[in-house]
Protein backbone atom coordinates (compact mmCIF):
# COMPACT_ATOMS: atom_id res chain seq x y z
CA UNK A 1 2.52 -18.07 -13.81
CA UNK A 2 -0.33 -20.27 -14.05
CA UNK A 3 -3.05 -20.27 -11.41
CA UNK A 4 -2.95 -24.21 -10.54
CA UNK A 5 1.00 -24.65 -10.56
CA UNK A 6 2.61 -24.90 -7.12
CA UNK A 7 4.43 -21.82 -6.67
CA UNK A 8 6.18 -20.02 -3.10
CA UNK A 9 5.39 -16.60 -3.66
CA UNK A 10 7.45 -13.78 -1.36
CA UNK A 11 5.41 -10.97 0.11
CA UNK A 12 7.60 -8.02 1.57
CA UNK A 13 5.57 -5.92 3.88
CA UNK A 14 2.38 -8.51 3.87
CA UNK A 15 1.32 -7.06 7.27
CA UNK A 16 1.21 -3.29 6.36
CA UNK A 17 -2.03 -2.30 5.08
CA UNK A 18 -2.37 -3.23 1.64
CA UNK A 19 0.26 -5.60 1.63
CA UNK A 20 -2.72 -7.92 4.52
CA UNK A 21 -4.77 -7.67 1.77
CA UNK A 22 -2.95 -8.90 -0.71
CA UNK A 23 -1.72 -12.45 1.13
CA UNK A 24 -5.24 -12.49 2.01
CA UNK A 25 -6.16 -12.20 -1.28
CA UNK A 26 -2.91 -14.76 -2.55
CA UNK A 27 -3.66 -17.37 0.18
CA UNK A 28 -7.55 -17.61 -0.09
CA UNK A 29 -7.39 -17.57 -4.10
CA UNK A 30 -4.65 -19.82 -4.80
CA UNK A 31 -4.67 -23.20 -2.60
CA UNK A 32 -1.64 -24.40 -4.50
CA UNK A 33 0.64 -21.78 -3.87
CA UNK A 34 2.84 -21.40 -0.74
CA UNK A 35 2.48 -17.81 0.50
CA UNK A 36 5.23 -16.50 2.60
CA UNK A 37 4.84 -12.98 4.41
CA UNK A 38 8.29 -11.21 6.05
CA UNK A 39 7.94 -8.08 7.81
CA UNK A 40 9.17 -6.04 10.02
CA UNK A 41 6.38 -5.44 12.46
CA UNK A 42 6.94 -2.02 12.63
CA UNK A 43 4.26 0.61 14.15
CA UNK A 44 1.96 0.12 10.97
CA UNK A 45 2.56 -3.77 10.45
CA UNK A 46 0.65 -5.67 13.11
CA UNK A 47 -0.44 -9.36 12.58
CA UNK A 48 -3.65 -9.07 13.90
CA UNK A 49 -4.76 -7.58 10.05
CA UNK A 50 -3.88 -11.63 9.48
CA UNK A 51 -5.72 -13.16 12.28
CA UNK A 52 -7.99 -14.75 9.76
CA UNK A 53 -5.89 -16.29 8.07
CA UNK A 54 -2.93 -17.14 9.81
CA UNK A 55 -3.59 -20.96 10.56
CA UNK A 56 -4.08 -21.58 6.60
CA UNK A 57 -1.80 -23.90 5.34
CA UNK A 58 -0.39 -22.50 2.63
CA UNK A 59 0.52 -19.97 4.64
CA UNK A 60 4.08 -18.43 6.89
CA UNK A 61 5.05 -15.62 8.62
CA UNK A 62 8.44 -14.91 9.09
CA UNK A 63 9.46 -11.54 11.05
CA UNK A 64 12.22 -9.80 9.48
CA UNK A 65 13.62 -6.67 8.08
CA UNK A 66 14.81 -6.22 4.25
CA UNK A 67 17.61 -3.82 5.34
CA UNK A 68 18.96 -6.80 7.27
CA UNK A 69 21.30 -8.74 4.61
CA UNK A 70 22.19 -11.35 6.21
CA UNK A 71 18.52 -12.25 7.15
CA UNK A 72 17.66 -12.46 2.90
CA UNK A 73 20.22 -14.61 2.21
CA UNK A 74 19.64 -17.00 4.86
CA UNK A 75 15.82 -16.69 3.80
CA UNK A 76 16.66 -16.73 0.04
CA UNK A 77 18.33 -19.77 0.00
CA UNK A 78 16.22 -21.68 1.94
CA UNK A 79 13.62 -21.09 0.00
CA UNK A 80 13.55 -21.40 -3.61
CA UNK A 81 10.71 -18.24 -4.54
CA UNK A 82 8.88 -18.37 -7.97
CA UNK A 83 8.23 -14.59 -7.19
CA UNK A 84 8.85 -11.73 -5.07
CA UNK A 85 5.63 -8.95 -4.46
CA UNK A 86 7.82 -6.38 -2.96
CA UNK A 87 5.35 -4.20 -0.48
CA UNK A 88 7.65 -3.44 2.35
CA UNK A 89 7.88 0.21 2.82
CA UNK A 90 8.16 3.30 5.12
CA UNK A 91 4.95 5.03 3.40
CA UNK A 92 3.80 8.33 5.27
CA UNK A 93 4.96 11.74 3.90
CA UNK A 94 5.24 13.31 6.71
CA UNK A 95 7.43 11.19 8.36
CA UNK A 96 9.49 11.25 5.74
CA UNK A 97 10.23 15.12 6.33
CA UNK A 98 11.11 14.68 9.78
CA UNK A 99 13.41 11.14 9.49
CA UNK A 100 14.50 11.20 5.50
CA UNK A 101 17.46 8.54 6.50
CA UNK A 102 14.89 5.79 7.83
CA UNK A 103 13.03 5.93 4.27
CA UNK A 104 15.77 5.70 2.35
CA UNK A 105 17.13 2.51 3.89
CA UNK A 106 13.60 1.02 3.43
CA UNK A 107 12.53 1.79 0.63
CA UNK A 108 16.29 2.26 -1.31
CA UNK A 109 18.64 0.02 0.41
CA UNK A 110 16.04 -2.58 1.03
CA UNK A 111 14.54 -2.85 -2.24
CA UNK A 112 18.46 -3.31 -3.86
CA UNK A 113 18.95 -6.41 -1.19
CA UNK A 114 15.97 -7.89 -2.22
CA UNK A 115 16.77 -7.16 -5.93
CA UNK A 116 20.49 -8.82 -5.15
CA UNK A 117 18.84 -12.11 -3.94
CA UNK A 118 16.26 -12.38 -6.68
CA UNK A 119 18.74 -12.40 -9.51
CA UNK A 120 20.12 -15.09 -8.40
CA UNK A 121 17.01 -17.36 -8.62
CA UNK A 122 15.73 -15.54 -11.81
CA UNK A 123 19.56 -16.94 -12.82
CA UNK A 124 18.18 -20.46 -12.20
CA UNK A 125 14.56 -20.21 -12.56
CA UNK A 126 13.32 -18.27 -16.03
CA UNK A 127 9.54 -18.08 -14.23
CA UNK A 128 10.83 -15.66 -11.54
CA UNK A 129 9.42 -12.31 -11.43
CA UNK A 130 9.82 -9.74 -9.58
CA UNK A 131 7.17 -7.03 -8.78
CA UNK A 132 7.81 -3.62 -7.63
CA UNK A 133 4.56 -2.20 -5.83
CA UNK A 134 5.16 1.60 -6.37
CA UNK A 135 2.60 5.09 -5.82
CA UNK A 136 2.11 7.64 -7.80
CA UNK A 137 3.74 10.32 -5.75
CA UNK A 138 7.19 9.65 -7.86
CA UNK A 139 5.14 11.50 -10.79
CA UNK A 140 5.52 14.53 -8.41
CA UNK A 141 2.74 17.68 -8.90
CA UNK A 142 -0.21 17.90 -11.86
CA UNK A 143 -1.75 21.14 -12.61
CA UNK A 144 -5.64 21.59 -12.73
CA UNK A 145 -6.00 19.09 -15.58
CA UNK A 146 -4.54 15.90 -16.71
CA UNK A 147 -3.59 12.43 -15.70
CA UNK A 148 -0.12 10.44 -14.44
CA UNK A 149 0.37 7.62 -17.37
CA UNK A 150 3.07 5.13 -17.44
CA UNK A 151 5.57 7.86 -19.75
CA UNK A 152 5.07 10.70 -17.20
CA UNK A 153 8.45 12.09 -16.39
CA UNK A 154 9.48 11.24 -12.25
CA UNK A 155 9.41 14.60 -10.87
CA UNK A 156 9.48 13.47 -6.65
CA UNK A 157 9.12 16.73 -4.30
CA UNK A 158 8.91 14.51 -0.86
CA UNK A 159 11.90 12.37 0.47
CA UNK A 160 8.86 9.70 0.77
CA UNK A 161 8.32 9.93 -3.05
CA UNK A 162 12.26 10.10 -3.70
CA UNK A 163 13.12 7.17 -1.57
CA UNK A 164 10.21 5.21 -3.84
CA UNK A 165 11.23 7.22 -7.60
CA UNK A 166 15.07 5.63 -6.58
CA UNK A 167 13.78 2.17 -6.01
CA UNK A 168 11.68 2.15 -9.49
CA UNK A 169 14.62 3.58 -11.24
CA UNK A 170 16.77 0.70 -9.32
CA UNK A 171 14.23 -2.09 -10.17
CA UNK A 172 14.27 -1.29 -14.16
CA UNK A 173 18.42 -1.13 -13.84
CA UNK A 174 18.41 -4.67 -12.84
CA UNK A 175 15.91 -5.57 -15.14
CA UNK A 176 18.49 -3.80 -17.73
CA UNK A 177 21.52 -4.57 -16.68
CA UNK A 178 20.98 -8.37 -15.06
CA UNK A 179 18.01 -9.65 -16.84
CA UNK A 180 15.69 -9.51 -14.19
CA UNK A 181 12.10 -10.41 -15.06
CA UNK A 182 10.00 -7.54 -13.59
CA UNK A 183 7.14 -5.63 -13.68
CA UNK A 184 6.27 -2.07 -11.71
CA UNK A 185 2.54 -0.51 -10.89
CA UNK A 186 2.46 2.78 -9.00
CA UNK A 187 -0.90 3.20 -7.33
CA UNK A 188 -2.93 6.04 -6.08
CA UNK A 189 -4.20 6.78 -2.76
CA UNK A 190 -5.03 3.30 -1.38
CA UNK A 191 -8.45 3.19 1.80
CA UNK A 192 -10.54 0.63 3.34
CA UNK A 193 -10.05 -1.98 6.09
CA UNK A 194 -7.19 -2.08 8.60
CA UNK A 195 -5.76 1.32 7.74
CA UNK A 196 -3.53 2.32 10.58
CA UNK A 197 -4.92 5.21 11.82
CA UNK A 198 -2.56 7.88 10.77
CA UNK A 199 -3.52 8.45 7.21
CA UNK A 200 -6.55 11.02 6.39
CA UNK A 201 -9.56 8.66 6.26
CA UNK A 202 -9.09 6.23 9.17
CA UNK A 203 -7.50 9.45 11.30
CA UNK A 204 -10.54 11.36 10.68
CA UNK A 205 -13.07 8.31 11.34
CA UNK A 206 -11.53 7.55 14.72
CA UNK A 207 -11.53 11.53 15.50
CA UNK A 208 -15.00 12.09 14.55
CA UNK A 209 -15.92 8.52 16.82
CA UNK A 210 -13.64 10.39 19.51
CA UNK A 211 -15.27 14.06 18.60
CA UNK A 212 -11.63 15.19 18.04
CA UNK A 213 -10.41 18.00 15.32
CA UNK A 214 -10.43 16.80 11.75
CA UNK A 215 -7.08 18.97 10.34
CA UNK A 216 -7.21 19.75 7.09
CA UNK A 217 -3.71 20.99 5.35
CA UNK A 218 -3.73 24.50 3.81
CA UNK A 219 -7.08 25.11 2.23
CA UNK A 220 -8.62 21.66 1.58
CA UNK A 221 -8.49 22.05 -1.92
CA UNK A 222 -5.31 19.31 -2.37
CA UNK A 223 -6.78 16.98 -4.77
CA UNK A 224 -5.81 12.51 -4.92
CA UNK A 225 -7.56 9.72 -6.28
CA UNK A 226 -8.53 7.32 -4.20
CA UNK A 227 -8.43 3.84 -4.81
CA UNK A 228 -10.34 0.85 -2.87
CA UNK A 229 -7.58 -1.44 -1.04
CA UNK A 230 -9.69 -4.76 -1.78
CA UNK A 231 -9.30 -3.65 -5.94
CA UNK A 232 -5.91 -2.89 -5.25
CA UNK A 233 -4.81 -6.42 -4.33
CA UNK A 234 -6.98 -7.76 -7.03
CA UNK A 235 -5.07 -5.38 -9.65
CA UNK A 236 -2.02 -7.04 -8.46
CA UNK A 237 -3.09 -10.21 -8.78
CA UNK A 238 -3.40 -9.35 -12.47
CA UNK A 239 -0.22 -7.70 -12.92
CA UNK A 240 1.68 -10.46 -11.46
CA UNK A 241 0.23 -13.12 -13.37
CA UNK A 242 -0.43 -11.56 -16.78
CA UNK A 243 1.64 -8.23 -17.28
CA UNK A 244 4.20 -7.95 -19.38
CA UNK A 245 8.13 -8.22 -18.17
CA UNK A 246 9.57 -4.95 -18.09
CA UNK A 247 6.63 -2.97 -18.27
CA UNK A 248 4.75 -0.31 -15.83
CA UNK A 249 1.00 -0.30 -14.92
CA UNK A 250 -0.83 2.66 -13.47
CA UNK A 251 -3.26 1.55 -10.65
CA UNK A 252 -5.93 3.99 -10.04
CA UNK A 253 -9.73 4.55 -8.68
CA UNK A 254 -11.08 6.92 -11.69
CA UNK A 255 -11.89 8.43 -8.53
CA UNK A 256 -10.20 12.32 -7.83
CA UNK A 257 -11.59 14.07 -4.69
CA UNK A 258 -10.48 17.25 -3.03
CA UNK A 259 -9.45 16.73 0.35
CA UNK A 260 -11.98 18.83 1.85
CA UNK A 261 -15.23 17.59 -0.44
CA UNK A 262 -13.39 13.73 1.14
CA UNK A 263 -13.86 15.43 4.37
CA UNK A 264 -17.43 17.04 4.07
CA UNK A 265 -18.70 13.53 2.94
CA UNK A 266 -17.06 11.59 5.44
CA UNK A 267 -18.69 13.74 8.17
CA UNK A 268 -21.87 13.38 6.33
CA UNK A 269 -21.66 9.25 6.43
CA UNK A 270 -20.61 9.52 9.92
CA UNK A 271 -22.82 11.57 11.35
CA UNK A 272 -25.86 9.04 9.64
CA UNK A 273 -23.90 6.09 11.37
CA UNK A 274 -23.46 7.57 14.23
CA UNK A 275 -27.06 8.85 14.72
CA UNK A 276 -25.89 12.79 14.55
CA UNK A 277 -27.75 15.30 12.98
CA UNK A 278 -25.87 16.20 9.86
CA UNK A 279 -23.78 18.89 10.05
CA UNK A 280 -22.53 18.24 13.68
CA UNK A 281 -19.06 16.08 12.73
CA UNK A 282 -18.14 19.09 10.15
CA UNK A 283 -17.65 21.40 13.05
CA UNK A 284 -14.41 19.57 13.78
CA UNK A 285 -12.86 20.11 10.54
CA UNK A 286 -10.10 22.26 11.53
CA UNK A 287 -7.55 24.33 8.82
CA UNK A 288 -3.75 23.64 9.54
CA UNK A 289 -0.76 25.17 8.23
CA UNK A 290 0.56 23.27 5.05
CA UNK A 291 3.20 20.90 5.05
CA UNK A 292 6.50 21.33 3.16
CA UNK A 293 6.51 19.69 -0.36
CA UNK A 294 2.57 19.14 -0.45
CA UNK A 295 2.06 18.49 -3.77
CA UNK A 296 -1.52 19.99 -5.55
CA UNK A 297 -3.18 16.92 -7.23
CA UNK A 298 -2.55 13.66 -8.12
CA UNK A 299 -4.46 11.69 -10.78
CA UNK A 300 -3.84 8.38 -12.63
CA UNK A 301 -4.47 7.26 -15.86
CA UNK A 302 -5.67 3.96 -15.27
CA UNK A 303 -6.21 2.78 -18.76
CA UNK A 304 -3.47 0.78 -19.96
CA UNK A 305 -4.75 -1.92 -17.02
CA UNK A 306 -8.15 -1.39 -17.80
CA UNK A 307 -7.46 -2.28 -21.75
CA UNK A 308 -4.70 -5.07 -21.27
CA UNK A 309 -5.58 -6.53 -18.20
CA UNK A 310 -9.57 -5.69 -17.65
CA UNK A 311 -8.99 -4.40 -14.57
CA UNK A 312 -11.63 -1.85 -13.31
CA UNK A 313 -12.59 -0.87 -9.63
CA UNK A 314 -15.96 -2.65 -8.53
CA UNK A 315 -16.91 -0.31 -5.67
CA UNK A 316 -17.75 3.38 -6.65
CA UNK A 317 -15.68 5.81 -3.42
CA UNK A 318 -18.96 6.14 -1.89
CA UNK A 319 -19.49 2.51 -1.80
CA UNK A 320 -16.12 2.06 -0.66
CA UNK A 321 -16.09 4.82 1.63
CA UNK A 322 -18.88 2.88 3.68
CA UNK A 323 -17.91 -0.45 3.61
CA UNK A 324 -14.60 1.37 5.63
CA UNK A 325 -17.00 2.63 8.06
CA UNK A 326 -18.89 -0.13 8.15
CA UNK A 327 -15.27 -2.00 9.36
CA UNK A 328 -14.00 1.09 11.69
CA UNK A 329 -17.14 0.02 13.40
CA UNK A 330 -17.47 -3.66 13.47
CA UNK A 331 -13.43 -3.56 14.36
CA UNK A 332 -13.81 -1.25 17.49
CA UNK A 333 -11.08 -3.52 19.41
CA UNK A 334 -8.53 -3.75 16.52
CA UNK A 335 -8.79 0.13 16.32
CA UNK A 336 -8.53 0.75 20.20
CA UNK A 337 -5.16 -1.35 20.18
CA UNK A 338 -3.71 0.15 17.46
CA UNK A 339 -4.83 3.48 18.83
CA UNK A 340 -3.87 2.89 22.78
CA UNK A 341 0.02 3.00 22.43
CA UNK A 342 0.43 -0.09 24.03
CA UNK A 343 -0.69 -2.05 20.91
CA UNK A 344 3.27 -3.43 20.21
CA UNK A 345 3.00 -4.72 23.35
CA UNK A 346 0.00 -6.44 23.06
CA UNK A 347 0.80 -8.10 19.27
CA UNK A 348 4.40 -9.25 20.79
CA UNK A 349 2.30 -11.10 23.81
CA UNK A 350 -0.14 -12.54 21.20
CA UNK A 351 1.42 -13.27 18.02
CA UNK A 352 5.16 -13.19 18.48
């Protein structure tokens, strides 16, 4: 897949958080493709992460849900898509303890639908590919030392990471068993702009803002790399255009932090933005019991896309860390809707 060629690329999720970024990134770079974004608009899909760029046009929106059959059929064959970038996911751990079911018609049942409908154009159209956007969470646990690479056994301990180890194993099966032209990356922790606020970094920028708690799990010492959202998009870009079919790329910052040295420095950058004297936002770091299933460390072996691919993150986490900031702040009103409760409300009235 050529950059120059007219293509209608499918984006799954392409209102979530790193799936904005990546139409962004699709629609801005590539004038001669026709980007099409479905999702569901669920609480951390919200079109406003699009305003920007939603009167392109080489760019459509379509609200719907992957679990939905009927709805990809209908959407299938009306539209003849050179490639699928499947993002659409339920994503947060812990909500994956308390409502396993929901996850695993997401991320299971919805990825096989999808898979269904793409066969049948890879049947008729030998470009097709399909890419599975994964995380590294289906690796399960690492010790104090070593990295995740593209061989490491799936060991999932969450029904998050289960629900996403069954749709990787389901992906290469059709590649296997129907010819499928695919390729898989699982990621590492992804941060930067439009993060809903429920994950660690944009949680603990809006409670430090708001002079709320910061919880910590356990002892702080859980360990993740953390990977720039803006890289992210552009490592896809690569994979989907130059990886190999049938092959696995491992998408990560070179970038491990424990959760509580993440913390210390985020006060630290806050409290200089926010015209504190240092020390003052790390008084709201709070210790909370562990959750069930927290697994130690995560770390990625990002070679194989560094090597085959050139891929390499262009931000250091520090750098990265305050150009998120630098957003939170600038994006005040985005994170007061999405933080009021009555922000659904407020994208149906302006968007839907």
């Amino acid at each position: 897949m050529g950059k120059g060629n007219k293509k209608n690329i499918l984006v799954t999720g392409g209102a979530g958080f790193i799936g904005s970024h990546v139409v962004r990134h699709f629609v801005q770079n590539y004038q001669d493709y026709h980007v099409y974004n479905i999702d569901a608009l669920t609480y951390a899909g919200n079109l406003e992460n699009l305003k920007d760029i939603e009167d392109q046009t080489n760019y459509t929106f379509i609200k719907g849900d992957i679990t939905e059959d009927d709805f990809l059929t209908k959407l299938f064959s009306e539209n003849e898509f050179d490639g699928v970038i499947h993002l659409a996911a339920e994503s947060h751990v812990d909500r994956s303890i308390s409502d396993p079911l929901s996850f695993v018609k997401t991320n299971v049942l919805g990825t096989v639908n999808l898979l269904n409908q793409s066969v049948k154009i890879a049947n008729k159209n030998p470009d097709f590919r399909f890419y599975h956007v994964s995380t590294d969470e289906v690796y399960g646990a690492l010790g104090n030392s070593g990295l995740f690479t593209e061989s490491t056994p799936y060991s999932p301990n969450s029904p998050y990471s289960a629900s996403k180890a069954s749709s990787d194993h389901f992906v290469r099966a059709y590649g296997e068993t129907y010819g499928l032209p695919f390729v898989i990356s699982n990621c590492s922790n992804n941060y930067g702009p439009n993060h809903f606020p429920e994950k660690l970094i944009p949680l603990f920028i809006n409670n430090i803002i708001q002079n709320k708690a910061l919880p910590v799990y356990g002892d702080g010492n859980y360990t993740r790399d953390w990977l720039y959202v803006k890289d992210h998009a552009k490592a896809i870009d690569l994979v989907f255009h130059r990886g190999t079919n049938g092959e696995t790329y491992n998408i990560g910052g070179f970038n491990e932090w424990k959760n509580i040295d993440l913390v210390m420095l985020l006060c630290k950058l806050m409290d200089k933005k926010l015209g504190r004297t240092e020390g003052v936002s790390e008084e709201l770091i709070t210790f909370v019991k562990d959750r069930p299933g927290h697994d130690l460390r995560y770390a990625i072996d990002a070679s194989k896309i560094n090597t085959q691919l050139g891929w390499e993150p262009s931000v250091t986490f520090e750098q990265g860390l305050e150009l998120t900031i630098d957003w939170y702040f600038d994006n005040q009103e985005w994170l007061n809707h999405v933080t009021s409760g009555d922000y659904k409300e407020y994208y149906k009235k302006q968007y839907l």
